[in-house]
Protein backbone atom coordinates (compact mmCIF):
# COMPACT_ATOMS: atom_id res chain seq x y z
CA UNK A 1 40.41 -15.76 -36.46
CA UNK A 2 37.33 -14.11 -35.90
CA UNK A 3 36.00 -14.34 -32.25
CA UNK A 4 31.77 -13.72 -32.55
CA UNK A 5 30.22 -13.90 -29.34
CA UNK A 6 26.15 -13.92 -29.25
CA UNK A 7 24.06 -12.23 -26.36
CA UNK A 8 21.52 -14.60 -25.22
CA UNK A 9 18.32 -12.35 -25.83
CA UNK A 10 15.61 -12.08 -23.00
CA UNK A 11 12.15 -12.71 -23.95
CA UNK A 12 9.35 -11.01 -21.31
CA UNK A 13 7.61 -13.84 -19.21
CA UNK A 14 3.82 -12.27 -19.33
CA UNK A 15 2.72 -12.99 -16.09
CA UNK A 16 -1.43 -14.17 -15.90
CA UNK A 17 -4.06 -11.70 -14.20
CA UNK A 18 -5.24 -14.63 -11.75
CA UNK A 19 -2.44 -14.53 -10.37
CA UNK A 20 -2.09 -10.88 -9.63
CA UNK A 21 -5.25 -10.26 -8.88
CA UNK A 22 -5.38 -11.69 -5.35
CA UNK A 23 -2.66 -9.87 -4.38
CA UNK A 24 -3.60 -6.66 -5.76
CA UNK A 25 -6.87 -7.29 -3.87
CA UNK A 26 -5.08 -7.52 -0.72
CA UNK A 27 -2.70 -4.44 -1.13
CA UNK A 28 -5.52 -2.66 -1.62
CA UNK A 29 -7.80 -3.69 0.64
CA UNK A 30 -4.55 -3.55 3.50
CA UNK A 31 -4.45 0.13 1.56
CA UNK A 32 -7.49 1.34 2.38
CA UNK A 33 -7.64 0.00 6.15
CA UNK A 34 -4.00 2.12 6.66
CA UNK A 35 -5.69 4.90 5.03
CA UNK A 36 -8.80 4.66 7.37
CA UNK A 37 -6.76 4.51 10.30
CA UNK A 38 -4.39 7.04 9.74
CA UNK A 39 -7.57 9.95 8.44
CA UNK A 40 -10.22 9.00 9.72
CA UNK A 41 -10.27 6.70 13.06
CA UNK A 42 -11.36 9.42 15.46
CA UNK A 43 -14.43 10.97 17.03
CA UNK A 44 -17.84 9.57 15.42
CA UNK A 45 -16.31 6.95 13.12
CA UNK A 46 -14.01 5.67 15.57
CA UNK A 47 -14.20 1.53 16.07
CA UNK A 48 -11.89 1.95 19.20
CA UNK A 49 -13.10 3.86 22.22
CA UNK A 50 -10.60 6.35 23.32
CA UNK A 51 -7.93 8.31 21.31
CA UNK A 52 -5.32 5.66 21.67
CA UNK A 53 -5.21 5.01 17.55
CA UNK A 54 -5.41 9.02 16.82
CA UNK A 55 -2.34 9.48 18.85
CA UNK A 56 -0.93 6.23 17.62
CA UNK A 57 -0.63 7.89 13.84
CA UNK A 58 -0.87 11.81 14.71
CA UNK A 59 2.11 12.36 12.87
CA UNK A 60 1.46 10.32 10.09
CA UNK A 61 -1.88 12.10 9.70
CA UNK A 62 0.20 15.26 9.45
CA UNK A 63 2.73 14.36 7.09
CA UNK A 64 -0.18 13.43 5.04
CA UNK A 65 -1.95 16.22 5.33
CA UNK A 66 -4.96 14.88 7.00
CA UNK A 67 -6.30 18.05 10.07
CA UNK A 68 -6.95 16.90 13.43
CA UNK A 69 -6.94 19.45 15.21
């Protein structure tokens, strides 16, 4: 007695670009806001007065590599 088993075989699910694209949108658009805060929210540029954001992400501007000082 022969005992043949058969692996059920998993076909891809292609997933449409409308409905990535939104999201992708947002993750980059939430991207590019972190990245403005964290290099470049200080002195002329700055929408805050004050340097409570710049101290708020100094050390992520360092372990970056974005210069403040």
């Amino acid at each position: 007695m022969a005992n043949v088993t058969l692996a059920p075989t998993r076909t891809p699910v292609a997933i449409p670009l409308r409905e990535i694209l939104p999201w992708a949108i947002l993750g980059g658009l939430l991207m590019l806001l972190a990245i403005y805060f964290i290099g470049a929210e200080q002195g002329a540029t700055s929408l805050f007065k004050g340097m409570y954001v710049h101290e708020f992400v100094h050390d992520g501007r360092h372990l970056l590599g974005f210069p403040c000082h």
